[in-house]
PDB file of N, CA and C in Angstrom:
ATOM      1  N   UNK A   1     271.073 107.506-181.385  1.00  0.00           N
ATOM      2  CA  UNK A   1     270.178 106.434-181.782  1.00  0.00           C
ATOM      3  C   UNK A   1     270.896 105.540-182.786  1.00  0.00           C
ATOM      4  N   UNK A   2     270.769 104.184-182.876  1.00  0.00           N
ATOM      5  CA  UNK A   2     271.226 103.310-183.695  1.00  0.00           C
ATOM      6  C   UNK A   2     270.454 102.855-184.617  1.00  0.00           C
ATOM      7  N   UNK A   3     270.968 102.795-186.272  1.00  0.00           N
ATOM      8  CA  UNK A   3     270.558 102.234-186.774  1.00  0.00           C
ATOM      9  C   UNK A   3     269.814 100.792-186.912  1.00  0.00           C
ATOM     10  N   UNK A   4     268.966 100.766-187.375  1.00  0.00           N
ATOM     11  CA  UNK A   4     268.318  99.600-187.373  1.00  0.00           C
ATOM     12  C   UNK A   4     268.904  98.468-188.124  1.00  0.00           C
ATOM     13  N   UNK A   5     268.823  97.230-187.844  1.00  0.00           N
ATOM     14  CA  UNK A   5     269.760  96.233-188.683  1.00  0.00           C
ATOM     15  C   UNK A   5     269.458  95.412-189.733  1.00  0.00           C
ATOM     16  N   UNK A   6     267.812  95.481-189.813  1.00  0.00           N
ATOM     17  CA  UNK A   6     266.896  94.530-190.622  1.00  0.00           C
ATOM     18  C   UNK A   6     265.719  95.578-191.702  1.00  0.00           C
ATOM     19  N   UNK A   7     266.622  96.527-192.214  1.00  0.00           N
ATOM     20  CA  UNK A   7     265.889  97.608-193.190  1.00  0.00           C
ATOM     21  C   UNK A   7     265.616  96.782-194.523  1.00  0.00           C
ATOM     22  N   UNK A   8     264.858  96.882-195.349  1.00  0.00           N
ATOM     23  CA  UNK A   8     264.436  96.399-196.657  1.00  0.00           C
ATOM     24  C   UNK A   8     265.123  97.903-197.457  1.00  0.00           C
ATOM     25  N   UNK A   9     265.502  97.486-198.767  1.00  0.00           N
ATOM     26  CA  UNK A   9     265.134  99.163-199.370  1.00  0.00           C
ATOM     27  C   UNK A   9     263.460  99.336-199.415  1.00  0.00           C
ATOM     28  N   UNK A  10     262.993  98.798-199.866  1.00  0.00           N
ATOM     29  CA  UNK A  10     261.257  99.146-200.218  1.00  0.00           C
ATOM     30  C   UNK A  10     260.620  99.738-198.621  1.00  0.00           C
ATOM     31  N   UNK A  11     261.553  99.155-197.776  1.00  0.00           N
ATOM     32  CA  UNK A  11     260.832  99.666-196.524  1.00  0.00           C
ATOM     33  C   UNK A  11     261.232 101.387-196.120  1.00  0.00           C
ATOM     34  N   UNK A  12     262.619 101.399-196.191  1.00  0.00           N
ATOM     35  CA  UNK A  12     263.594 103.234-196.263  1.00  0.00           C
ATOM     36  C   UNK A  12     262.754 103.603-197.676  1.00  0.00           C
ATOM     37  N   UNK A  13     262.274 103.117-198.715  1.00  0.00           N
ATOM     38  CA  UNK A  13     261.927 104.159-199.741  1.00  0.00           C
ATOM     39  C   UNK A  13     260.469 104.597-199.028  1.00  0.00           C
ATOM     40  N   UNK A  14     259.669 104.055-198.306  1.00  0.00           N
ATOM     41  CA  UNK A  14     258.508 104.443-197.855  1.00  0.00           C
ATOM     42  C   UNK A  14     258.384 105.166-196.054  1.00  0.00           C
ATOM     43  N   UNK A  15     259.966 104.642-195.898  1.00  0.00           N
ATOM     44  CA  UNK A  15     260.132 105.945-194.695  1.00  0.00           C
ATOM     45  C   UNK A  15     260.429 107.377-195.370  1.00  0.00           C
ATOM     46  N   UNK A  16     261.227 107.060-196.364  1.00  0.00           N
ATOM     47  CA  UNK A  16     261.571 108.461-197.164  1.00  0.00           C
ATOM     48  C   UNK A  16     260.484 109.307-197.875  1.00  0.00           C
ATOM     49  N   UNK A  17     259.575 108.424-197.887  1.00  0.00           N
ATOM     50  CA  UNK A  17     258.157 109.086-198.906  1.00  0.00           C
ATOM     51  C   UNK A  17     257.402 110.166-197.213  1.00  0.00           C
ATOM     52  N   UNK A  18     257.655 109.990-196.115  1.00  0.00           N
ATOM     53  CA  UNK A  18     257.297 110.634-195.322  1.00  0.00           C
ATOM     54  C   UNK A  18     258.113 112.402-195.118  1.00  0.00           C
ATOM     55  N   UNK A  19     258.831 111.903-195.989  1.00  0.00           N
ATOM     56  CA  UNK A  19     260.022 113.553-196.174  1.00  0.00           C
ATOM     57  C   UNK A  19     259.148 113.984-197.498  1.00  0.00           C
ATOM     58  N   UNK A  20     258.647 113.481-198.436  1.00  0.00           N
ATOM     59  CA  UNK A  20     258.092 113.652-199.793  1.00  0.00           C
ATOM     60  C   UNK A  20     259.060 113.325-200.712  1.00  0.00           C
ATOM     61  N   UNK A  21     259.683 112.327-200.588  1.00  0.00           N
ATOM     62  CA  UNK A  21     260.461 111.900-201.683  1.00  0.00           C
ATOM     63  C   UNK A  21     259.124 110.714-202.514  1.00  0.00           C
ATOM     64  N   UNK A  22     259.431 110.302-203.965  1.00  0.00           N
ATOM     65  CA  UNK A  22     258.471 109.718-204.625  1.00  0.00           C
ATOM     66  C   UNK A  22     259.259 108.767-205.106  1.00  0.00           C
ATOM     67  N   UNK A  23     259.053 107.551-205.660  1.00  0.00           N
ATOM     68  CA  UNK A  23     259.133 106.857-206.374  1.00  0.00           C
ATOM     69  C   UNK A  23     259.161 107.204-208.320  1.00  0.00           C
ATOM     70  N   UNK A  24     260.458 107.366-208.513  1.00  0.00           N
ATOM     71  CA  UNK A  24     260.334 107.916-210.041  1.00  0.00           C
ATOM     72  C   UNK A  24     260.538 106.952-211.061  1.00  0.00           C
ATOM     73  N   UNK A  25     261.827 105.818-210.600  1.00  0.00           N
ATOM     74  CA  UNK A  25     261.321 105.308-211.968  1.00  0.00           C
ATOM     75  C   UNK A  25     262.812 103.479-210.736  1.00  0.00           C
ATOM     76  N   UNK A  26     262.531 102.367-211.837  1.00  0.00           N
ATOM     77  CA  UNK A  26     263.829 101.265-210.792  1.00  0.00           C
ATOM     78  C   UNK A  26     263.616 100.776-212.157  1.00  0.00           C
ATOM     79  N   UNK A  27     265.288 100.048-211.984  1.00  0.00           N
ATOM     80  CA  UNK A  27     266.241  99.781-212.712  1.00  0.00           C
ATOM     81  C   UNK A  27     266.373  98.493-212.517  1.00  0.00           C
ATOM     82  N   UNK A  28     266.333  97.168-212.704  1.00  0.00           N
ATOM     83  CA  UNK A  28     266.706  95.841-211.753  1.00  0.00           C
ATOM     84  C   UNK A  28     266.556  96.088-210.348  1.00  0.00           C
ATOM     85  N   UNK A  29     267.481  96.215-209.793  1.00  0.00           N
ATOM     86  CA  UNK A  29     267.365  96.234-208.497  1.00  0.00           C
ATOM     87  C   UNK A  29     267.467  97.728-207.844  1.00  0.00           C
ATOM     88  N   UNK A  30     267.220  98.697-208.445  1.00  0.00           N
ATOM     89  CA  UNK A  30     267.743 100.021-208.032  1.00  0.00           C
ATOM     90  C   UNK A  30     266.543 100.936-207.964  1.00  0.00           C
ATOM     91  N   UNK A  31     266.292 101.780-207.031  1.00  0.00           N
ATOM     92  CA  UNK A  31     264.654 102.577-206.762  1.00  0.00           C
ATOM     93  C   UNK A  31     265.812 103.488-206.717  1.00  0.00           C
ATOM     94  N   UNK A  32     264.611 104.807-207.708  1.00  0.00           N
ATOM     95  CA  UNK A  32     265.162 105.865-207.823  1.00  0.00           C
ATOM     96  C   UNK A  32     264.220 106.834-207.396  1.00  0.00           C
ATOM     97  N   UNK A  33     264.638 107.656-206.127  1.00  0.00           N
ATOM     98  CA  UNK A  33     263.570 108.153-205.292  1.00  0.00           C
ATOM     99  C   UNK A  33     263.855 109.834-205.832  1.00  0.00           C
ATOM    100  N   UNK A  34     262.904 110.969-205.972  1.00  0.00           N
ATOM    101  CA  UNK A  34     263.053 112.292-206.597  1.00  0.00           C
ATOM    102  C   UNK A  34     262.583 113.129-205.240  1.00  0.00           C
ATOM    103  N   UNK A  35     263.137 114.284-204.816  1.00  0.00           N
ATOM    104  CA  UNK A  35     262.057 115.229-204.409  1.00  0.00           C
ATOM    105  C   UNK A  35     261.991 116.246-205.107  1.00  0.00           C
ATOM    106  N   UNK A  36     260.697 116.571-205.335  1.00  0.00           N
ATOM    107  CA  UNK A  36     260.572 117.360-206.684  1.00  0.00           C
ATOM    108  C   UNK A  36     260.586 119.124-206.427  1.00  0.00           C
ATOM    109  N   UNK A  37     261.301 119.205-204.889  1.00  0.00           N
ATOM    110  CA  UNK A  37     261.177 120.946-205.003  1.00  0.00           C
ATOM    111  C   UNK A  37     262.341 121.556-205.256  1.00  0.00           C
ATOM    112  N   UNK A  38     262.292 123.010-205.522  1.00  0.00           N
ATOM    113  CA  UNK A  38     264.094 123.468-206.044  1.00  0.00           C
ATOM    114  C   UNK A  38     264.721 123.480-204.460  1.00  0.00           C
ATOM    115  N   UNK A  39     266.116 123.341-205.094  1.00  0.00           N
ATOM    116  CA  UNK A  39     266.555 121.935-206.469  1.00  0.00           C
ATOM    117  C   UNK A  39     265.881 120.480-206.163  1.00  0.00           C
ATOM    118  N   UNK A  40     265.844 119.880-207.529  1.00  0.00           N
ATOM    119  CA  UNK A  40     265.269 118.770-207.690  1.00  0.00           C
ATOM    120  C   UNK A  40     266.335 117.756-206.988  1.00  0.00           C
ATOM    121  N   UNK A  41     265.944 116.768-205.670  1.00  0.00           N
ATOM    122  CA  UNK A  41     267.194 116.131-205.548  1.00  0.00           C
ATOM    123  C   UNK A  41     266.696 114.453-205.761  1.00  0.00           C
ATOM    124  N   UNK A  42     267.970 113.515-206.009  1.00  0.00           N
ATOM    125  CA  UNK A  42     267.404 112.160-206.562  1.00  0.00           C
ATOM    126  C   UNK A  42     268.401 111.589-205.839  1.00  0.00           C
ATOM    127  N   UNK A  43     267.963 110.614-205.490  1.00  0.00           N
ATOM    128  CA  UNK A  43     268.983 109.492-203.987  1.00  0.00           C
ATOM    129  C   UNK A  43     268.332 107.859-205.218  1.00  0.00           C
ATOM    130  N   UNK A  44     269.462 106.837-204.858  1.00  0.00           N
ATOM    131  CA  UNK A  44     269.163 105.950-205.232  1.00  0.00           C
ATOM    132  C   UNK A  44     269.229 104.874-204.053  1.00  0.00           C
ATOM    133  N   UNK A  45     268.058 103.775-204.126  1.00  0.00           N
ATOM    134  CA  UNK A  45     267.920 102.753-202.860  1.00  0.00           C
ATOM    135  C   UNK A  45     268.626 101.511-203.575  1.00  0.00           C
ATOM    136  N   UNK A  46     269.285 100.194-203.236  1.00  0.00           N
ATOM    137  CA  UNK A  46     268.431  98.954-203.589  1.00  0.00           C
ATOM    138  C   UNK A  46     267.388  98.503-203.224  1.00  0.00           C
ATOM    139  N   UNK A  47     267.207  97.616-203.301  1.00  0.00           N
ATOM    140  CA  UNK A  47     265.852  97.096-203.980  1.00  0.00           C
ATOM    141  C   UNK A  47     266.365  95.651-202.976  1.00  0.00           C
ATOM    142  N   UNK A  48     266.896  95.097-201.709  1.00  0.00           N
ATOM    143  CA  UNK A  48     267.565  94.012-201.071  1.00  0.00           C
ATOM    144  C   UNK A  48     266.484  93.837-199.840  1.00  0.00           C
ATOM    145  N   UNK A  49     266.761  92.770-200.021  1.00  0.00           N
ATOM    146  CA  UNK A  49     265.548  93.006-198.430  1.00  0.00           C
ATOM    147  C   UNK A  49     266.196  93.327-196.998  1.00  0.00           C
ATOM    148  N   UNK A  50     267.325  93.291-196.792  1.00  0.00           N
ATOM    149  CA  UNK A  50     268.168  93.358-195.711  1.00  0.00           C
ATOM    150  C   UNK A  50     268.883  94.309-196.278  1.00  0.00           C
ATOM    151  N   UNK A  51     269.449  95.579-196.103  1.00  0.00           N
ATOM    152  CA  UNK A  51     269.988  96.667-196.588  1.00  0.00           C
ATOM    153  C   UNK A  51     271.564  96.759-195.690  1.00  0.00           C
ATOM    154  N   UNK A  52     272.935  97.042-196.016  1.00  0.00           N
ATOM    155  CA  UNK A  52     274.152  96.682-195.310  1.00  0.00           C
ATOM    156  C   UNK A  52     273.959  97.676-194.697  1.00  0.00           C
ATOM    157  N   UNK A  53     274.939  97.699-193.008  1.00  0.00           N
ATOM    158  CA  UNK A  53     274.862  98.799-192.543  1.00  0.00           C
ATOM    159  C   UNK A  53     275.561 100.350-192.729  1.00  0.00           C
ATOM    160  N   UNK A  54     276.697 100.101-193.519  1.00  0.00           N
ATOM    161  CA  UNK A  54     277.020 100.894-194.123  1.00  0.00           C
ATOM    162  C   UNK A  54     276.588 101.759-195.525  1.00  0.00           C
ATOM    163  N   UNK A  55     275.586 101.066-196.356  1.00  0.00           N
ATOM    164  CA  UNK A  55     274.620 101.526-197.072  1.00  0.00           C
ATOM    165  C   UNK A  55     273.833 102.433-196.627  1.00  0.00           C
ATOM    166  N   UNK A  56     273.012 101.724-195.756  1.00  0.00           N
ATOM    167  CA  UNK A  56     271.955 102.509-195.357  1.00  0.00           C
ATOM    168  C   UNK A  56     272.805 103.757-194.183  1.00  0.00           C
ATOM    169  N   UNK A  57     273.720 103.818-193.565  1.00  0.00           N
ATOM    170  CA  UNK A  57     274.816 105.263-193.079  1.00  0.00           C
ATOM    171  C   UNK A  57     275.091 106.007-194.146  1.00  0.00           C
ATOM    172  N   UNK A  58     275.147 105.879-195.456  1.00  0.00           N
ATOM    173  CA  UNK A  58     275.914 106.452-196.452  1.00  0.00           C
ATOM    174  C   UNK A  58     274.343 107.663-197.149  1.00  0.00           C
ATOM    175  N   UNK A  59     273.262 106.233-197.517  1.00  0.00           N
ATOM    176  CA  UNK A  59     272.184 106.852-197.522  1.00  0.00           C
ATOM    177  C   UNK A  59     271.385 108.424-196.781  1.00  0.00           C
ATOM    178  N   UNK A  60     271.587 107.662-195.770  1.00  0.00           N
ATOM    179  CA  UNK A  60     271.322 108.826-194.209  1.00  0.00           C
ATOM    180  C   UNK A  60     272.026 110.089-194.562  1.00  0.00           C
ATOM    181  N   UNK A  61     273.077 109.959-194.813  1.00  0.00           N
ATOM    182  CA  UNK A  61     274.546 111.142-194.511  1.00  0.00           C
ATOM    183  C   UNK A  61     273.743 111.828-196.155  1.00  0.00           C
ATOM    184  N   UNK A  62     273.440 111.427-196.760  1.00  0.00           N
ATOM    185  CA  UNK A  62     273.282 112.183-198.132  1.00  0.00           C
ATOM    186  C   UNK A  62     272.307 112.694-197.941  1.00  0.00           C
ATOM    187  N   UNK A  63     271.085 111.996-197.340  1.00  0.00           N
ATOM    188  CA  UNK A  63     269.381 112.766-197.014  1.00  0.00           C
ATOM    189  C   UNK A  63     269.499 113.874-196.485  1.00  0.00           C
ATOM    190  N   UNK A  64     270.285 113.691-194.839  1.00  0.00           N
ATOM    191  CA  UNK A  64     270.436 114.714-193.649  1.00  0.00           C
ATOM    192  C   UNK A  64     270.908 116.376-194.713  1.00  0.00           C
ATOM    193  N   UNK A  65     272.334 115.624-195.422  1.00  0.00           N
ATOM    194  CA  UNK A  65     272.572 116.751-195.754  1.00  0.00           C
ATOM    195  C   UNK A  65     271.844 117.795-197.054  1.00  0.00           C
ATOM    196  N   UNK A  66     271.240 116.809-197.518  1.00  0.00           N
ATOM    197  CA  UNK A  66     270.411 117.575-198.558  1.00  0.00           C
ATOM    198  C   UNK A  66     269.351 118.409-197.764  1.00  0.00           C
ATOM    199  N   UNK A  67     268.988 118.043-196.736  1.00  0.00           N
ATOM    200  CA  UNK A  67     267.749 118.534-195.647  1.00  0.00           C
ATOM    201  C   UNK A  67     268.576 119.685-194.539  1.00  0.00           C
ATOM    202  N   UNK A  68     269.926 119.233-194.687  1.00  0.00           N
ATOM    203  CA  UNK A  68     270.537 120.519-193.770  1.00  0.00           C
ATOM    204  C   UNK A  68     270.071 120.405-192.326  1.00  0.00           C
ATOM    205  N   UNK A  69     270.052 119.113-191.874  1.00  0.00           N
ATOM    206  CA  UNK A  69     269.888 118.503-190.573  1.00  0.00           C
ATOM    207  C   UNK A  69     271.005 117.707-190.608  1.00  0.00           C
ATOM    208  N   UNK A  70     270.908 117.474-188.781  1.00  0.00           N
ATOM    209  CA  UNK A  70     272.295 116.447-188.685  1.00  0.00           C
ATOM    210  C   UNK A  70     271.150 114.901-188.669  1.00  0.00           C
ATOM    211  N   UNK A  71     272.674 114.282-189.551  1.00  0.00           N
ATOM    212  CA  UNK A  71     272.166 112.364-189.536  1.00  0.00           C
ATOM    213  C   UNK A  71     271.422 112.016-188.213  1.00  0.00           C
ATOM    214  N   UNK A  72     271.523 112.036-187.245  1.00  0.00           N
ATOM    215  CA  UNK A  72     270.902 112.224-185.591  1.00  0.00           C
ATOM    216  C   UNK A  72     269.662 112.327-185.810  1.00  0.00           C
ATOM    217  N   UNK A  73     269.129 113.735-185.865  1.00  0.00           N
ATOM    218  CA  UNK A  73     267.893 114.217-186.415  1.00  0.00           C
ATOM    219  C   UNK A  73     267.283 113.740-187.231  1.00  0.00           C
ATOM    220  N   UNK A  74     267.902 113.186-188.571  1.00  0.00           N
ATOM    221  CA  UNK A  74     267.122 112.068-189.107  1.00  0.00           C
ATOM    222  C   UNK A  74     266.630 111.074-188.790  1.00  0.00           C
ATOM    223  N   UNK A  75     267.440 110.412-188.492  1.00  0.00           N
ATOM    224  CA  UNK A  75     267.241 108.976-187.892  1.00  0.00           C
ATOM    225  C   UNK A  75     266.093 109.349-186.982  1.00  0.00           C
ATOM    226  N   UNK A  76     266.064 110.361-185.915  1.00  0.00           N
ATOM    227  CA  UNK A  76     265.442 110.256-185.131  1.00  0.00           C
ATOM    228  C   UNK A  76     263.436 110.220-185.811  1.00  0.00           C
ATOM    229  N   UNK A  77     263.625 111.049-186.969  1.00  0.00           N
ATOM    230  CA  UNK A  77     262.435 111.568-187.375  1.00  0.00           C
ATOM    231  C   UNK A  77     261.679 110.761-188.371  1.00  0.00           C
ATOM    232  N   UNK A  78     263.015 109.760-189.158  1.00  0.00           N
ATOM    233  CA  UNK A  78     262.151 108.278-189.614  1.00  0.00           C
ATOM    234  C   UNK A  78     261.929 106.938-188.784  1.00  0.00           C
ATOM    235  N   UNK A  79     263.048 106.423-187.627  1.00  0.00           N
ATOM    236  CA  UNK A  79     262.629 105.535-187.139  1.00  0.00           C
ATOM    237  C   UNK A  79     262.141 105.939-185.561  1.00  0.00           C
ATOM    238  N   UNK A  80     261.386 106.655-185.363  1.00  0.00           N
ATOM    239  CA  UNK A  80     261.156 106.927-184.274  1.00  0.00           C
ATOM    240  C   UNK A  80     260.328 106.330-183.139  1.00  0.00           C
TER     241      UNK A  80
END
């Protein structure tokens, strides 16, 4: 499956809130998303309305692996 090309961050921080990640605290342009079970893990978004495509791959690759799924499986289970 291919990434999508026209992601917002505000839009991936509210696909990510479907994993239970939260909204903890943004910086200028920076959302700082928490999931709060052990271990506590924290991913950072921008805040751009068009997100690069290599951002949002880099993003992915850090979620999947904190979740111990392959990037594939992700993708598949937020933009589905």
């Amino acid at each position: 499956m291919k990434l999508p090309r026209d992601i917002s961050g505000p839009a991936l921080c509210k696909l990510l809130g479907t994993l239970g990640y939260v909204i903890t605290r943004q910086t200028g342009s920076h959302i700082r998303l928490s999931k709060r079970e052990n271990p506590q893990y924290h991913i950072t978004i921008l805040n751009h309305p068009d997100l690069k495509i290599g951002t949002l791959n880099n993003i992915l690759i850090d979620v999947a692996e904190h979740h111990k799924i392959m990037k594939e499986e992700l993708i598949g289970q937020l933009f589905h």
